[in-house]
N, C-alpha and C. Protein backbone atom coordinates (compact mmCIF):
# COMPACT_ATOMS: atom_id res chain seq x y z
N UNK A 1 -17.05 18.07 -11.91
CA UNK A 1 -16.21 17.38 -10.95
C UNK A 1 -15.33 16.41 -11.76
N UNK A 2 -13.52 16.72 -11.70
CA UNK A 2 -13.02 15.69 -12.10
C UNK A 2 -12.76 14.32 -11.56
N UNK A 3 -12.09 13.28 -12.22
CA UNK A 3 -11.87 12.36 -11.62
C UNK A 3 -11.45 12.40 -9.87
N UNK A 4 -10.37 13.00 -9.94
CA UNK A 4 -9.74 13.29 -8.61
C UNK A 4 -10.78 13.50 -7.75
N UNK A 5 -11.18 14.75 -7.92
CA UNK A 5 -12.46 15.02 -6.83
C UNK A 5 -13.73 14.20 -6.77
N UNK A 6 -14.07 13.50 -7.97
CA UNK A 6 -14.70 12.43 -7.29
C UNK A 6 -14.73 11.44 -6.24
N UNK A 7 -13.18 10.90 -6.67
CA UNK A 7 -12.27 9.66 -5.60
C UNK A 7 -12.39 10.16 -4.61
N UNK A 8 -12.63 11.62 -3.97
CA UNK A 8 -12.05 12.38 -2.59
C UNK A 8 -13.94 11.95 -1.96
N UNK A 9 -14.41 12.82 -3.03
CA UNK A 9 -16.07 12.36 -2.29
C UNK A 9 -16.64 10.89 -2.31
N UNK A 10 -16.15 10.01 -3.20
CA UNK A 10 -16.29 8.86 -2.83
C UNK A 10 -16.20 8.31 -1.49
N UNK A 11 -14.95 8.27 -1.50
CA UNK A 11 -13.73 8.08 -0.30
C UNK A 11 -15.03 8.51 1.15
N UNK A 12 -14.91 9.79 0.87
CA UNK A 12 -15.60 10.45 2.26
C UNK A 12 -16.84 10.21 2.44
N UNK A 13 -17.71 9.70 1.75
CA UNK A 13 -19.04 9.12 1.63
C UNK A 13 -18.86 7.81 2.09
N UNK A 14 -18.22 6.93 1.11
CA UNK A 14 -18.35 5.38 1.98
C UNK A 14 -16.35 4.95 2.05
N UNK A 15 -16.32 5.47 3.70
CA UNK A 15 -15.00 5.18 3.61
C UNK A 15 -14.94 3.20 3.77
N UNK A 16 -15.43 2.92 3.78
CA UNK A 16 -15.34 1.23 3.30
C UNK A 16 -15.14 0.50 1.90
N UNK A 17 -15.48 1.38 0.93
CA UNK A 17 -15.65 1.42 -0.18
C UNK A 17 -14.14 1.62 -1.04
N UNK A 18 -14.04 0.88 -1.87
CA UNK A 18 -12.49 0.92 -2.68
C UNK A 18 -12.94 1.70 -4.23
N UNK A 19 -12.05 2.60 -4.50
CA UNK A 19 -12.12 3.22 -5.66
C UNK A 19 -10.74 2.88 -6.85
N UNK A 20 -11.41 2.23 -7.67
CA UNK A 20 -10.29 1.88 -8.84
C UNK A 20 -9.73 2.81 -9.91
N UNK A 21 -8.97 3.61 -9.93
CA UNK A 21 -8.79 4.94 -10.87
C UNK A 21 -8.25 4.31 -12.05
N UNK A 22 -8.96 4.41 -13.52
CA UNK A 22 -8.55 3.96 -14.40
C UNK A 22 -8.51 4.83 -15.69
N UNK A 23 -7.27 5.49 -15.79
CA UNK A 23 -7.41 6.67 -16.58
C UNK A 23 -6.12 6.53 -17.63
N UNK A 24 -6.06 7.71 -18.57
CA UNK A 24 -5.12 7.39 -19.47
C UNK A 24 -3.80 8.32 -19.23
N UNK A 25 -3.98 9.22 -17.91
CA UNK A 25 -2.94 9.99 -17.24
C UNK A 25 -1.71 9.42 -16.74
N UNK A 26 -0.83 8.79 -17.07
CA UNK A 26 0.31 8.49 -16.83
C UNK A 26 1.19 8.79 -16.34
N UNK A 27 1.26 9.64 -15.20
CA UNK A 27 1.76 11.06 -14.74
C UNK A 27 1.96 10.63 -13.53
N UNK A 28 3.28 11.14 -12.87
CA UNK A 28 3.28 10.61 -11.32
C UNK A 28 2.45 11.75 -10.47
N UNK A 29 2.58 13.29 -10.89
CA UNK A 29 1.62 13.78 -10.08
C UNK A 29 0.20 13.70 -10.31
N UNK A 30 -0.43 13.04 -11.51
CA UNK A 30 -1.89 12.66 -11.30
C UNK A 30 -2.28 11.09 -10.53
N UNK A 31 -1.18 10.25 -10.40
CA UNK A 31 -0.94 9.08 -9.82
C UNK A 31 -0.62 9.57 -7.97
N UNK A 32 0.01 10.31 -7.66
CA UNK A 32 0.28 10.99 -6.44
C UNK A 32 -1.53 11.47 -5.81
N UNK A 33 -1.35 12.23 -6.60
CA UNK A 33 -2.58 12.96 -6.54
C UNK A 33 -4.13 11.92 -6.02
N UNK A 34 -3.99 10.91 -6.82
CA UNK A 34 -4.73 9.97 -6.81
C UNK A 34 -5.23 9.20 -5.43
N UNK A 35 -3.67 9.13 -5.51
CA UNK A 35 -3.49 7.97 -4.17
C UNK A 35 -3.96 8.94 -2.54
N UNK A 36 -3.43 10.19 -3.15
CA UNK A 36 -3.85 11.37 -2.01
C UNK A 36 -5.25 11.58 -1.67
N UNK A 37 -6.01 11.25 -2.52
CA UNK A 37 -7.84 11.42 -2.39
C UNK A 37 -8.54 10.33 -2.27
N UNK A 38 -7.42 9.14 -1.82
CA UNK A 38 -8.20 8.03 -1.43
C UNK A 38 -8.02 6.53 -2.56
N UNK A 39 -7.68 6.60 -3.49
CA UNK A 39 -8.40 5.51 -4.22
C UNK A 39 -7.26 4.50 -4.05
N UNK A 40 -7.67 3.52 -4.58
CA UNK A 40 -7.00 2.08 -3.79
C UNK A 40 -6.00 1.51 -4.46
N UNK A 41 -6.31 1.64 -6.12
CA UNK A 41 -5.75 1.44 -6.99
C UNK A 41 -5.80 2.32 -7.90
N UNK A 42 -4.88 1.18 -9.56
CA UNK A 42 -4.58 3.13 -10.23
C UNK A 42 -3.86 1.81 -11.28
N UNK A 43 -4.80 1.89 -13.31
CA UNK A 43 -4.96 1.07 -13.51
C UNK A 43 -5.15 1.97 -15.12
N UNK A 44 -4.04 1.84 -15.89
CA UNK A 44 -4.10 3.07 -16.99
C UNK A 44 -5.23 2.07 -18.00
N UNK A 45 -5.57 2.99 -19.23
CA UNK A 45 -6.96 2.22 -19.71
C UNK A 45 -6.18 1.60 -21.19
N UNK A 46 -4.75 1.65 -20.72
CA UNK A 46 -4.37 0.70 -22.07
C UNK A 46 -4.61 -1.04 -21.21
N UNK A 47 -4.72 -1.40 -20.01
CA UNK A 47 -5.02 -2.21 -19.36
C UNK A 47 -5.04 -3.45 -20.09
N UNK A 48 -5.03 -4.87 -19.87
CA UNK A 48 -5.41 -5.75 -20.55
C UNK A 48 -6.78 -6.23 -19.69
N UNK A 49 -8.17 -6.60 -20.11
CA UNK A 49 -9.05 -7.29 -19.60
C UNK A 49 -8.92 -8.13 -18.16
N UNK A 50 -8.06 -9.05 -18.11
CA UNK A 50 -7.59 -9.76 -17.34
C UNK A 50 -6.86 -9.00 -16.03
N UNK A 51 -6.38 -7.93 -16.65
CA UNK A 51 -5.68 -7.18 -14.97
C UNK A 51 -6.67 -5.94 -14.59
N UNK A 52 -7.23 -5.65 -15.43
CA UNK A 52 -8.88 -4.78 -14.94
C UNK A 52 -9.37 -5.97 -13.98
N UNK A 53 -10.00 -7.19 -14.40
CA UNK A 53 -10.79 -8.13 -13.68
C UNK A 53 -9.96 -8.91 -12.47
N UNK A 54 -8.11 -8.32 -12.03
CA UNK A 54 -7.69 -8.80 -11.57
C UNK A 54 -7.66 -7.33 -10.49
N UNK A 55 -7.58 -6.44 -11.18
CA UNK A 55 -7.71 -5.13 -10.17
C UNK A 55 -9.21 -5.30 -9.19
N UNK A 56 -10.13 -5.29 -9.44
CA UNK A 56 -11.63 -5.41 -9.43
C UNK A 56 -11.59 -6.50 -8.12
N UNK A 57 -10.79 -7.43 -8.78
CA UNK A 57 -11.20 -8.67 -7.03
C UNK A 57 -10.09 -8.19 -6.47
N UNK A 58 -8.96 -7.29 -6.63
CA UNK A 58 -8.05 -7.09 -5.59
C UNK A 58 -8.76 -6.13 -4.13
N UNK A 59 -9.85 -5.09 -5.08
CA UNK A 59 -9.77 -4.24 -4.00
C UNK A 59 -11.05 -4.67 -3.70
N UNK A 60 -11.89 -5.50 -4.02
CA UNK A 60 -12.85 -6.23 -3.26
C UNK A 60 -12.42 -7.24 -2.37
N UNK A 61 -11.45 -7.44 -2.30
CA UNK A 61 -10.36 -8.44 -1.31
C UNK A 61 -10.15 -7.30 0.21
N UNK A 62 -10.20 -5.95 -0.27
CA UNK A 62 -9.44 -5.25 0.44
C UNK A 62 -7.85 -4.75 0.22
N UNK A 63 -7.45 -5.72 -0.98
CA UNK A 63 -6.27 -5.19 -1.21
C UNK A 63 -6.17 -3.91 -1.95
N UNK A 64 -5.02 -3.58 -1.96
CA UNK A 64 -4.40 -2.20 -3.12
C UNK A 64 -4.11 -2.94 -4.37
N UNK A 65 -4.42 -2.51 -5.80
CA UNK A 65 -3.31 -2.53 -7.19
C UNK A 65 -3.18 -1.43 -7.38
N UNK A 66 -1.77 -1.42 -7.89
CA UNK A 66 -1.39 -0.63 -8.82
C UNK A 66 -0.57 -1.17 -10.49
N UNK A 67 -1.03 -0.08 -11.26
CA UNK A 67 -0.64 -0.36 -12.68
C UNK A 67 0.79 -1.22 -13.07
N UNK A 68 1.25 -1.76 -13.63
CA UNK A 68 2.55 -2.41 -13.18
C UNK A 68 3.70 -0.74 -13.91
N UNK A 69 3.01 -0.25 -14.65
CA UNK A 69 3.53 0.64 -15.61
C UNK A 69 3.87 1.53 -14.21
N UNK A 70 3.35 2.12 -13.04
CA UNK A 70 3.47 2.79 -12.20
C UNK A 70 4.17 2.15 -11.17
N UNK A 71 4.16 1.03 -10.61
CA UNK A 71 4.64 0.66 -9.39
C UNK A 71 6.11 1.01 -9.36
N UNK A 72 7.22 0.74 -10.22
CA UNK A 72 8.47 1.07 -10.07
C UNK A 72 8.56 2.44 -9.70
N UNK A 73 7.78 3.31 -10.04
CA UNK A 73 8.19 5.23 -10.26
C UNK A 73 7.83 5.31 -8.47
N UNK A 74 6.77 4.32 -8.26
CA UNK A 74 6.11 4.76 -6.58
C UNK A 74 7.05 4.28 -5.87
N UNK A 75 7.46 2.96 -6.09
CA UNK A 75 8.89 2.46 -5.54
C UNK A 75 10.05 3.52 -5.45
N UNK A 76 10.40 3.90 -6.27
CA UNK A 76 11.60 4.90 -6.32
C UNK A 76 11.44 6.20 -6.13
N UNK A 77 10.10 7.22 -6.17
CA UNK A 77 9.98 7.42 -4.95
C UNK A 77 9.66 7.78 -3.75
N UNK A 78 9.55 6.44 -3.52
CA UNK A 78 9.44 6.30 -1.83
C UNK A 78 10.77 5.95 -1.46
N UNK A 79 11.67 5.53 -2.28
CA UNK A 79 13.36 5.10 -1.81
C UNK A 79 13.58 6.41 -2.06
N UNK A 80 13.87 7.31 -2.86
CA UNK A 80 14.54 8.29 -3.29
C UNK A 80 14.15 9.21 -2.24
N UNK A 81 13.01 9.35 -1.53
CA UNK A 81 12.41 10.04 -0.55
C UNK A 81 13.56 10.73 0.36
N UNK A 82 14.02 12.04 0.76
CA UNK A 82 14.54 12.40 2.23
C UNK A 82 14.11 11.43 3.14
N UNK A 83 15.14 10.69 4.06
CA UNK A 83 15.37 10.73 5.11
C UNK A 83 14.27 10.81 5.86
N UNK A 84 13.35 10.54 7.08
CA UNK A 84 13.12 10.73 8.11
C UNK A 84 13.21 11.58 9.37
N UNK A 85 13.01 12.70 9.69
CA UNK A 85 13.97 13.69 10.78
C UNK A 85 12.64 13.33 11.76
N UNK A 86 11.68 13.28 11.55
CA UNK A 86 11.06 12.82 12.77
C UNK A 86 11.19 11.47 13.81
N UNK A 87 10.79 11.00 14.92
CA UNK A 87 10.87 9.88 15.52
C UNK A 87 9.78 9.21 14.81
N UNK A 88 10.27 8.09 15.35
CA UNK A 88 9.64 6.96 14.82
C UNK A 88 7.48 7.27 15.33
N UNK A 89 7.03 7.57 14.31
CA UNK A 89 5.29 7.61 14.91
C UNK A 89 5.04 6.90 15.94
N UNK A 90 4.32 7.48 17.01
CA UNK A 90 4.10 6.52 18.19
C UNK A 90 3.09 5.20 18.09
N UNK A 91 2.38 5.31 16.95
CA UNK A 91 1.45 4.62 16.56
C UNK A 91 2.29 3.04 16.46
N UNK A 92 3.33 3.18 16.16
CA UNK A 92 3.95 2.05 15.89
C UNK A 92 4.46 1.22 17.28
N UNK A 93 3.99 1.53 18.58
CA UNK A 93 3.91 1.15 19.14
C UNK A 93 3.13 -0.09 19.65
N UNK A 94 2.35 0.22 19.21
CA UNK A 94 1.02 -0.17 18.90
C UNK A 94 1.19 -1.62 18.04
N UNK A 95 1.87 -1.78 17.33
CA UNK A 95 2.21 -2.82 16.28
C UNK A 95 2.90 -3.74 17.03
N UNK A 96 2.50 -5.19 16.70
CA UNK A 96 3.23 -6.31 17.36
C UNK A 96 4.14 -6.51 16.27
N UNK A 97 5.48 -6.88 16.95
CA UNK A 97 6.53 -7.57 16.21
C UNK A 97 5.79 -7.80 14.62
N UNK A 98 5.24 -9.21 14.93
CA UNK A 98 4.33 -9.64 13.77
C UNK A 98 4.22 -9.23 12.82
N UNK A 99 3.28 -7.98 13.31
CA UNK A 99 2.16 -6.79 12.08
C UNK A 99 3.60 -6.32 11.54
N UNK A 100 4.74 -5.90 12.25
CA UNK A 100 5.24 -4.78 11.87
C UNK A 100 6.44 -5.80 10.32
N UNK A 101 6.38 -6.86 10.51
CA UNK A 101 7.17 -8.02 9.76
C UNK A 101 6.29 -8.60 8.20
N UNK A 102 5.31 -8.52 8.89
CA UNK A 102 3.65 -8.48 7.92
C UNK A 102 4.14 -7.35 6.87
N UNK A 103 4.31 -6.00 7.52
CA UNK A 103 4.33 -5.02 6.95
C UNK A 103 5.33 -4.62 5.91
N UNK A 104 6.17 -5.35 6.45
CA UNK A 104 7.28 -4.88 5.17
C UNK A 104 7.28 -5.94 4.40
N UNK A 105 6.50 -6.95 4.92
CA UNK A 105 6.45 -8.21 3.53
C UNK A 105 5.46 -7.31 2.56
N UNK A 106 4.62 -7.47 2.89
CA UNK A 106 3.20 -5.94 2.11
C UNK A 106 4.15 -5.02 1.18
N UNK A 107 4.92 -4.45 2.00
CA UNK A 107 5.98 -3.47 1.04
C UNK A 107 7.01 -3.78 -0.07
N UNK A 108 7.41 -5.33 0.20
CA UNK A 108 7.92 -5.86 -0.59
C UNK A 108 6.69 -6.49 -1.46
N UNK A 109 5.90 -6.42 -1.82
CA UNK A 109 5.15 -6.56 -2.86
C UNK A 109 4.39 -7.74 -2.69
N UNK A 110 4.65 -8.78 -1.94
CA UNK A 110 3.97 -9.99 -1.76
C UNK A 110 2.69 -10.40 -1.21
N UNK A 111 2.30 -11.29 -1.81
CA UNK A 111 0.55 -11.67 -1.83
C UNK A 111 0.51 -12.10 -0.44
N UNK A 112 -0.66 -12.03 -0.16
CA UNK A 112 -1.28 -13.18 1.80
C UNK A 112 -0.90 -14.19 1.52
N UNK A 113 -0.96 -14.95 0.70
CA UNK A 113 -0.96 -16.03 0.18
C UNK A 113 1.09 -16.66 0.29
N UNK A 114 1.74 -15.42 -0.26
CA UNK A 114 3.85 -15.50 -0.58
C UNK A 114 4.08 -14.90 1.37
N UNK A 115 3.03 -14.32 1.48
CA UNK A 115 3.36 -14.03 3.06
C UNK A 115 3.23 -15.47 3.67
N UNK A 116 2.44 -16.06 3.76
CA UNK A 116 1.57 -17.19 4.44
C UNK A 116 3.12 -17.76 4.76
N UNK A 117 3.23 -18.28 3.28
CA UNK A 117 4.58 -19.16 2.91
C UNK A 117 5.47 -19.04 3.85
N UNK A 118 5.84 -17.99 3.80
CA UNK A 118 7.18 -17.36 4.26
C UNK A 118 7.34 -17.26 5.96
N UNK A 119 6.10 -17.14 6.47
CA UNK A 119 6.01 -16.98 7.83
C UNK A 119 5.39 -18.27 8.71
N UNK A 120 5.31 -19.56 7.34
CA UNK A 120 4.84 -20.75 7.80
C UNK A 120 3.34 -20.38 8.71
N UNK A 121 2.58 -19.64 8.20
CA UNK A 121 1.41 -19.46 8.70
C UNK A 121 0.36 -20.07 7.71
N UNK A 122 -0.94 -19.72 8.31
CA UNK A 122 -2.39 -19.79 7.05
C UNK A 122 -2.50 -18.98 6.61
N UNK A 123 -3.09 -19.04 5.43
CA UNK A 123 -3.25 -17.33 4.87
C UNK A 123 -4.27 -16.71 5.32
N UNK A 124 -5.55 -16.93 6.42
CA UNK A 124 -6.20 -16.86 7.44
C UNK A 124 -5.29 -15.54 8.48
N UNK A 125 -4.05 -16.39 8.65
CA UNK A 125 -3.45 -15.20 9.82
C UNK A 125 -2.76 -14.45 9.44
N UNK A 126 -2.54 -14.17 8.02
CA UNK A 126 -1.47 -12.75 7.62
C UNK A 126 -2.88 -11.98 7.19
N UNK A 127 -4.31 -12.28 6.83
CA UNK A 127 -5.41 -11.19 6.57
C UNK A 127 -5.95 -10.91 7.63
N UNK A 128 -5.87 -11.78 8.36
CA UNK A 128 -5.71 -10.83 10.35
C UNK A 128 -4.75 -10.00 10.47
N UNK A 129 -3.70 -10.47 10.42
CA UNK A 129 -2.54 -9.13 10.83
C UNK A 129 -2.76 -8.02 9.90
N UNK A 130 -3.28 -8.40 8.60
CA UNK A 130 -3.23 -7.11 7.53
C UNK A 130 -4.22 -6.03 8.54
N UNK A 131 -5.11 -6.76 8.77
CA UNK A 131 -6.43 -6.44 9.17
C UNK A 131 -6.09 -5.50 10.15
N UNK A 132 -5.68 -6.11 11.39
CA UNK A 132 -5.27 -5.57 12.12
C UNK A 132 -4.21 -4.22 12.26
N UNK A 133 -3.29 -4.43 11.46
CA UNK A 133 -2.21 -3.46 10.78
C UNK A 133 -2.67 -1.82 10.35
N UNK A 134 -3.50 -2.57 9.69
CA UNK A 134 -4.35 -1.23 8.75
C UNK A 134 -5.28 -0.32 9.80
N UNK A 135 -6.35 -1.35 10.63
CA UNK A 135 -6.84 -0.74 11.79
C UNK A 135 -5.99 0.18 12.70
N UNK A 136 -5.09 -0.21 13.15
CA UNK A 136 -4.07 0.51 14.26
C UNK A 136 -3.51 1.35 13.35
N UNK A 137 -3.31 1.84 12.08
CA UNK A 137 -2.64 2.48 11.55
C UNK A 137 -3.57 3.58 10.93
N UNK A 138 -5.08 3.13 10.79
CA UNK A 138 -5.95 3.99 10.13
C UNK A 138 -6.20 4.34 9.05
N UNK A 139 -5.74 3.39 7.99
CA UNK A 139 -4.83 3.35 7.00
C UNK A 139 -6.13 2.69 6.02
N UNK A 140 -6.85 3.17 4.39
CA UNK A 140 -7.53 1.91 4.27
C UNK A 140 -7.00 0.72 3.54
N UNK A 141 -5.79 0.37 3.07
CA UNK A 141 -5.45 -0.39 2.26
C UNK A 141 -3.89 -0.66 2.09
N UNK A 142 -4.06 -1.69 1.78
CA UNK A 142 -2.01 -2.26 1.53
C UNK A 142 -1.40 -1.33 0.77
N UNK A 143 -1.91 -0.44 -0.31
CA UNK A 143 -1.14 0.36 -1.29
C UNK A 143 -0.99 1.49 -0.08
N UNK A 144 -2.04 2.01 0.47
CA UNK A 144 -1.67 3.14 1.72
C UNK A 144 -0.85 3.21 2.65
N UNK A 145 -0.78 1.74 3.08
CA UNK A 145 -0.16 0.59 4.07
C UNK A 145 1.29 1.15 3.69
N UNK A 146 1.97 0.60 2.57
CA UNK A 146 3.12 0.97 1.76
C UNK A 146 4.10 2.08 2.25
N UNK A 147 2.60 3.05 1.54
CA UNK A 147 3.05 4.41 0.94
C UNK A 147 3.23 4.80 2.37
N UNK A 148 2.81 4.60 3.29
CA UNK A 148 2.77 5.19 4.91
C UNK A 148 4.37 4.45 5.89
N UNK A 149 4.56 3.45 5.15
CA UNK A 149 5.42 2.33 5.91
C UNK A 149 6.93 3.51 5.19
N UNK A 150 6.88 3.63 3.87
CA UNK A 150 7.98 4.38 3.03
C UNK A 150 8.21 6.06 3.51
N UNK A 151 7.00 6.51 3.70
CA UNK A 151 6.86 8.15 4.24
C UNK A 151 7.56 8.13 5.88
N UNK A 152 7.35 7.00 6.53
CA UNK A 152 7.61 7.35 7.89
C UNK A 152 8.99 6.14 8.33
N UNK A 153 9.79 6.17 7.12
CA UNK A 153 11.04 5.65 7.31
C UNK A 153 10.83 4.17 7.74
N UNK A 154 9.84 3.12 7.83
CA UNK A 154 9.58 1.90 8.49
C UNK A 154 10.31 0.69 7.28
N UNK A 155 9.87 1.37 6.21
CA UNK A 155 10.84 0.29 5.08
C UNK A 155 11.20 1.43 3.94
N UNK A 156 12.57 0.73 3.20
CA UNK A 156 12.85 1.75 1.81
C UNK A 156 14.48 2.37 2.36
N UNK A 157 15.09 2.89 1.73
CA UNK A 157 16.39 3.42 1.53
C UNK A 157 16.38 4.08 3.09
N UNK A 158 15.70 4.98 3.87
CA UNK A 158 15.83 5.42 5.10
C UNK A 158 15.13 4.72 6.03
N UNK A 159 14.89 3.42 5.82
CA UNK A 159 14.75 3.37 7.39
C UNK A 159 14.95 2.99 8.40
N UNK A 160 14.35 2.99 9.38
CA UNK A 160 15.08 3.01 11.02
C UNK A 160 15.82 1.59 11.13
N UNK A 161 16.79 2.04 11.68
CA UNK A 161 17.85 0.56 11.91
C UNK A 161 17.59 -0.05 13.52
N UNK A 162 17.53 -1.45 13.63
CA UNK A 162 16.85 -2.15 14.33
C UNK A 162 15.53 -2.61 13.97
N UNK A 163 14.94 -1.95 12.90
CA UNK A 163 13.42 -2.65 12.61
C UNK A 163 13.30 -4.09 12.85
N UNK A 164 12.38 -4.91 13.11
CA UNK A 164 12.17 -6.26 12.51
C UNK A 164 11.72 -6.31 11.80
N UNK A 165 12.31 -7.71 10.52
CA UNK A 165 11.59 -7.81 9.35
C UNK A 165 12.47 -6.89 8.30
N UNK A 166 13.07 -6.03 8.62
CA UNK A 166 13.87 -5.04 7.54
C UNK A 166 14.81 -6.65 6.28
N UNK A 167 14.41 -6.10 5.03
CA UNK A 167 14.77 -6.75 4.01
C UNK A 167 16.22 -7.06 4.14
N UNK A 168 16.37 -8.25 3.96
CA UNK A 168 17.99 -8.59 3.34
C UNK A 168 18.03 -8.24 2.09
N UNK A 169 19.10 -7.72 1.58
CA UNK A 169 19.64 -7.19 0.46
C UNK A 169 20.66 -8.39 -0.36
N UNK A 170 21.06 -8.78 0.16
CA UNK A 170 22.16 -9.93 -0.44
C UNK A 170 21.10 -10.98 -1.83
């Protein structure tokens, strides 16, 4: 059993459970691949000590990392991505204003903590909304969170006009 298929039976054994993929594959389709069988993060083993032990309390937080060496390629793409031809998921109905403003802060890369700030909240009520977000979405984690917000046109080069929360560019 390789890595991959481990992460998948992990995953499906204790879906509560965060899996840290830390390999020397550098590859967007073993990084794709990755993220496809569940694991939370993705963390190459040239690593420094300090962002291993910073990966480790992220996804014991519940959050997602990813490698910094990878995040731009996942960024671009999820921008570079086609377009949208479907409607907007109905699931997103479901989402209050809030969550859905939460969400593209998440996508823009920012901590509970740069959210808090920004929305003059506690950082108490943006790990509720995460919380909440992820629940209604089914989703286990902010890196999934993302990758799901970018796939279904909600933030990134296509998406839906009128959103709330959609990034200023200036």
């Amino acid at each position: 059993m390789d890595g991959l298929e481990s992460t998948a039976e992990i995953v499906r054994r204790n879906a509560a459970g965060a899996v840290l993929m830390l390999t020397t594959f550098d590859r967007d389709d073993f990084l794709f691949q990755a993220l496809a069988a569940g694991a939370s993060g993705f963390l190459l083993k040239t690593a420094e000590a300090e962002q291993l032990i910073d990966a480790i309390t992220a996804l014991a937080n519940g959050d997602g990392l990813l490698s910094p060496e990878v995040t731009r390629r996942v960024i671009e793409r999820s921008v570079n991505s086609p377009e949208p031809t479907t409607p907007a998921p109905p699931v997103l109905d479901q989402l209050t204003e809030r969550e859905l403003e939460v969400l593209h802060l998440v996508a823009s890369g920012l901590s509970n903590s740069e959210i808090a700030a920004k929305l003059f909240v506690g950082e108490a009520t943006v790990k509720t909304h995460v919380s909440n977000l992820l629940t209604k979405l089914d989703i286990r984690d902010r890196i999934h969170a993302v990758i799901w917000a970018y796939e279904n046109g909600i933030v990134g080069a296509g998406a839906r006009s009128g959103d709330s929360g959609s990034t200023d560019r200036t």
